[in-house]
N, C-alpha and C. Protein backbone atom coordinates (compact mmCIF):
# COMPACT_ATOMS: atom_id res chain seq x y z
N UNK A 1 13.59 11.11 28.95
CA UNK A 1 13.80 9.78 29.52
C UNK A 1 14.15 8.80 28.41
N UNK A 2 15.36 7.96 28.52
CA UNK A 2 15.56 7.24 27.40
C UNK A 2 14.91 5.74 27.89
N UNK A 3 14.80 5.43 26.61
CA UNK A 3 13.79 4.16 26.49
C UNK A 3 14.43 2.81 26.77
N UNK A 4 14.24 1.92 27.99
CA UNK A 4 14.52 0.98 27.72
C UNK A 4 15.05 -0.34 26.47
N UNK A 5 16.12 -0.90 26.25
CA UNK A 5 16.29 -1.55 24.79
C UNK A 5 15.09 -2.97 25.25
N UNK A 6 14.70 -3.02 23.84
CA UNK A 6 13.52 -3.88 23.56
C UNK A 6 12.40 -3.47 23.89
N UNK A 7 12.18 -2.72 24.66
CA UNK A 7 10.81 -1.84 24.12
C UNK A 7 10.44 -1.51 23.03
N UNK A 8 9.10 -1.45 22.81
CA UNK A 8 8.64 -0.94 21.17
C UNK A 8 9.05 0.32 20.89
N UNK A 9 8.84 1.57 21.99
CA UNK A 9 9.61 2.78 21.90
C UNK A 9 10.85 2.94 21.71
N UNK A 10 11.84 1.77 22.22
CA UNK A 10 13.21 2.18 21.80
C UNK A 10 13.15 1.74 20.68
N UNK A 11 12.49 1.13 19.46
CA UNK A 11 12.51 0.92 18.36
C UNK A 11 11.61 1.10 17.40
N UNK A 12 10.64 2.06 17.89
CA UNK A 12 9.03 2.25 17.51
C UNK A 12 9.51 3.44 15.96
N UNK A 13 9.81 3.48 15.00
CA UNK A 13 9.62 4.97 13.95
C UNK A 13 8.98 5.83 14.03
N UNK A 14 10.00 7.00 14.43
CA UNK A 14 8.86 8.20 14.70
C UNK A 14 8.63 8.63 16.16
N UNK A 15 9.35 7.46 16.87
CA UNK A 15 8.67 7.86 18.80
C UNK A 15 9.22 8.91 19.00
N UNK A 16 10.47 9.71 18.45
CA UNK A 16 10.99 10.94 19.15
C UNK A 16 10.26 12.09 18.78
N UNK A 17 9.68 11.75 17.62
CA UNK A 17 8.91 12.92 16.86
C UNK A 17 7.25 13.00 17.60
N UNK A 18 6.58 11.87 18.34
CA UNK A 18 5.66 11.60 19.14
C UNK A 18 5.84 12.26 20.70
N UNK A 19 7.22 12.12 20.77
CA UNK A 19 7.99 13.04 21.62
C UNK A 19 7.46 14.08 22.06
N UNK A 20 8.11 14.48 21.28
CA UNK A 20 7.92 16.34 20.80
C UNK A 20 6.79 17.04 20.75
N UNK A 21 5.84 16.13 20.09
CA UNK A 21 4.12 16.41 19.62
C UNK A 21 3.40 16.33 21.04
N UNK A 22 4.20 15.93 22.06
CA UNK A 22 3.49 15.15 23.27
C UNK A 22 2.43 14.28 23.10
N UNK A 23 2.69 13.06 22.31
CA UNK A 23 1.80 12.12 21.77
C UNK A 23 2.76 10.82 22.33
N UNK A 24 3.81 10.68 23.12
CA UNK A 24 4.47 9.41 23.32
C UNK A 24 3.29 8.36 24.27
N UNK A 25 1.71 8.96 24.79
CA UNK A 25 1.00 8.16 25.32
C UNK A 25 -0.09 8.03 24.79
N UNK A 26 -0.50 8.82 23.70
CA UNK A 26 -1.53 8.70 22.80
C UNK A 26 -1.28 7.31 21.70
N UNK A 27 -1.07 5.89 21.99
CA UNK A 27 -1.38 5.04 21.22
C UNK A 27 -2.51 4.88 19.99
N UNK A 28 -3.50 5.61 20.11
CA UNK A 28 -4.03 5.60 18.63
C UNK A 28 -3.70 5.90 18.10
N UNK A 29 -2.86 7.59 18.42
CA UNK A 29 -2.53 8.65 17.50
C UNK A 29 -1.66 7.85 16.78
N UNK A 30 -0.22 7.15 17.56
CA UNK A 30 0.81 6.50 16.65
C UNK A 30 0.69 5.71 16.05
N UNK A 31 -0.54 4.84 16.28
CA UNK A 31 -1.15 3.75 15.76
C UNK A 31 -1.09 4.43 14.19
N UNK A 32 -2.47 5.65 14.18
CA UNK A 32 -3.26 6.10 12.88
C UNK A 32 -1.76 6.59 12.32
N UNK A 33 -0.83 7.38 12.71
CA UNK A 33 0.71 7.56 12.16
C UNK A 33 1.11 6.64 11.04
N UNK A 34 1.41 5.27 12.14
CA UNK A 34 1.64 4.08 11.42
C UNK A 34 0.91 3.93 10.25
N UNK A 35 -0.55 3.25 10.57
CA UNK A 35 -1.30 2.75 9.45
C UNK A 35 -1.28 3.95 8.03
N UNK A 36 -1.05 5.07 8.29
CA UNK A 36 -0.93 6.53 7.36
C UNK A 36 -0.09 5.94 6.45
N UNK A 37 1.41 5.80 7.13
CA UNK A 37 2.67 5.28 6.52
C UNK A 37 2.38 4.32 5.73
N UNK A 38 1.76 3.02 5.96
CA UNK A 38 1.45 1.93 5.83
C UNK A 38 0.14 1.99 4.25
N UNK A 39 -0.33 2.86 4.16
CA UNK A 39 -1.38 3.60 3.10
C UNK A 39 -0.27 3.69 2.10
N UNK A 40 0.24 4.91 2.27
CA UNK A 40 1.63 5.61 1.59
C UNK A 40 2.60 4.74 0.92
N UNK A 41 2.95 3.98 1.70
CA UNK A 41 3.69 2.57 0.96
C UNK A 41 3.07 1.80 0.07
N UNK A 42 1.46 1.27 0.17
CA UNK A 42 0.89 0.53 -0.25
C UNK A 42 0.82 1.19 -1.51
N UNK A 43 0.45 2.54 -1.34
CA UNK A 43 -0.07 3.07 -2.24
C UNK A 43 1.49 3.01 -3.49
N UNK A 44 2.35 3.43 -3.13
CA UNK A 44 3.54 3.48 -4.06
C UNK A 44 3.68 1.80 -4.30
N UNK A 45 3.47 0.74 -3.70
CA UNK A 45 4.06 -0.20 -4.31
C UNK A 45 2.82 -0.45 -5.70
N UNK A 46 1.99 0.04 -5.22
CA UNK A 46 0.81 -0.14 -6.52
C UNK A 46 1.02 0.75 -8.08
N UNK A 47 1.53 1.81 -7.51
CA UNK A 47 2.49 3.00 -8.16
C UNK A 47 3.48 2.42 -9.34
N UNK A 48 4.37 1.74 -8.45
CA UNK A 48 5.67 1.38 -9.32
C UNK A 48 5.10 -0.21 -10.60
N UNK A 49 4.33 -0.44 -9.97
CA UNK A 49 2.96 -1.81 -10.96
C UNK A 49 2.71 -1.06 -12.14
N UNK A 50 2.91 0.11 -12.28
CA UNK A 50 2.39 0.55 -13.39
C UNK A 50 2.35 -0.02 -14.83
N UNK A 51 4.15 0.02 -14.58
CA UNK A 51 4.72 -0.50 -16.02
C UNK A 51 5.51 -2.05 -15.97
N UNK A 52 4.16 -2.62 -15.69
CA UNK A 52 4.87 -4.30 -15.65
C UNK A 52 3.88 -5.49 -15.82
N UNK A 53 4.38 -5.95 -16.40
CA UNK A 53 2.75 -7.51 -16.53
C UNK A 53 2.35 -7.78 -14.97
N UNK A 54 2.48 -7.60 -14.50
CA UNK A 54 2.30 -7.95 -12.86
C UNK A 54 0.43 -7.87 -13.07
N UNK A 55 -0.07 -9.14 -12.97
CA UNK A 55 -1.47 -9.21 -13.32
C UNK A 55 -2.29 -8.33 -12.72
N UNK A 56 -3.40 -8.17 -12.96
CA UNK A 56 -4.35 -6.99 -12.53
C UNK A 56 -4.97 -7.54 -11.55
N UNK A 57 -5.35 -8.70 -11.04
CA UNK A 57 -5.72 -9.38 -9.89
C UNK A 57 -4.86 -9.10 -9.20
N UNK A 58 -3.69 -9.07 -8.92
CA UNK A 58 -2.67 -8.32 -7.82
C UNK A 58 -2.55 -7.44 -7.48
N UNK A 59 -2.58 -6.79 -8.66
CA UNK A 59 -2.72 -5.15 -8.58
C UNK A 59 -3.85 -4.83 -7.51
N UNK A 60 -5.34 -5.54 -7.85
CA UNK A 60 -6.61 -5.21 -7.13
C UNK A 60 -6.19 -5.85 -5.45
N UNK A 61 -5.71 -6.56 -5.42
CA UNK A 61 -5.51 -7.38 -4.32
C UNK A 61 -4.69 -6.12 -3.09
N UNK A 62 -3.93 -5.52 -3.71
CA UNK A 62 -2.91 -4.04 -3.01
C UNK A 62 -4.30 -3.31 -3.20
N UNK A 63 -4.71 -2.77 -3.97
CA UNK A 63 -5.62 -1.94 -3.52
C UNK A 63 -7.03 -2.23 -2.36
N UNK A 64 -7.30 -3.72 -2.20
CA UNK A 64 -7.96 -3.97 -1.47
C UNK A 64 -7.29 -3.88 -0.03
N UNK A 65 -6.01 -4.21 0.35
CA UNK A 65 -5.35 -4.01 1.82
C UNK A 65 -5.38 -2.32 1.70
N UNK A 66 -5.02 -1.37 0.75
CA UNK A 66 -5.38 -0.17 0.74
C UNK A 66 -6.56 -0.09 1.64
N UNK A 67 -7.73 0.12 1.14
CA UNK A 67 -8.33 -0.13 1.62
C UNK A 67 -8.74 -0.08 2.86
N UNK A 68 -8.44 -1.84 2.84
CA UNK A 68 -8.54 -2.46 4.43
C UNK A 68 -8.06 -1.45 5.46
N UNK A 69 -7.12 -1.06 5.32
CA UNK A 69 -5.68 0.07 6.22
C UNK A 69 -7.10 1.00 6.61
N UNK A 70 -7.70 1.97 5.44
CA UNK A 70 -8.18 2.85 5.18
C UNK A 70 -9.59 2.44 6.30
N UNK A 71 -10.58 1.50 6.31
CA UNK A 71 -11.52 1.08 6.90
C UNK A 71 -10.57 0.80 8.52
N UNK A 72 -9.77 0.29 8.93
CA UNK A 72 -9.77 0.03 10.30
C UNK A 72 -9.01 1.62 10.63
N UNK A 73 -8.40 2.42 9.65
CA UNK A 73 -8.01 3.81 10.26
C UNK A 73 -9.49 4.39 10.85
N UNK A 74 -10.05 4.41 10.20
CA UNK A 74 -11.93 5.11 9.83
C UNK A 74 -12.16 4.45 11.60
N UNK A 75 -12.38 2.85 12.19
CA UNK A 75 -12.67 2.46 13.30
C UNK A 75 -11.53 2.88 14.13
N UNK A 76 -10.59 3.41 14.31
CA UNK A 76 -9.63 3.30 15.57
C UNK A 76 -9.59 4.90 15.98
N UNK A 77 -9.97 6.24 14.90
CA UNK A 77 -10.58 7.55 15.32
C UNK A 77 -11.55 7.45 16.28
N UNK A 78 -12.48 6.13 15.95
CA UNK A 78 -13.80 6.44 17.18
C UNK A 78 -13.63 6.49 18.61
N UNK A 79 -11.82 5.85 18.80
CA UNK A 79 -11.38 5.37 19.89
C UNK A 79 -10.06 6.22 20.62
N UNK A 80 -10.10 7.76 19.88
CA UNK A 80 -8.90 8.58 19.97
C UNK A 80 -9.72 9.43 21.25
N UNK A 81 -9.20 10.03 22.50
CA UNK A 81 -9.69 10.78 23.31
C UNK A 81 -9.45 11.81 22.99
């Protein structure tokens, strides 16, 4: 079934692959997907900080939304059927 335009599914990353998994109604699952991605990124933009004055209070500041991601992934499992 193709997705209505402006739906979040016709523009959601990953919905065809949620597809497939038979997860297109499991909203946590794509949720925890997302926030995964969202880790992964964080984590590389902290990555590429390596080699740059970019102050260390910033640096900590990415690792604290790390984190954060990491603590509300931890609460939204309690809520997966």
């Amino acid at each position: 079934m193709e997705q209505q335009f402006g739906t979040y599914a016709a523009h959601q990353p990953g919905y065809e692959g949620f597809k497939q998994l038979g997860k297109s109604d499991d909203y946590v699952y794509q949720s925890l997907v997302h926030l995964g991605d969202a880790s992964y990124r964080l984590s590389w933009g902290l990555t590429v900080l390596e080699h740059t004055d970019v102050p260390v209070e910033v640096q900590e500041e990415i690792k604290q939304a790390m984190q954060a991601v990491g603590d509300i992934k931890q609460k939204l499992r309690a809520h997966q059927g």
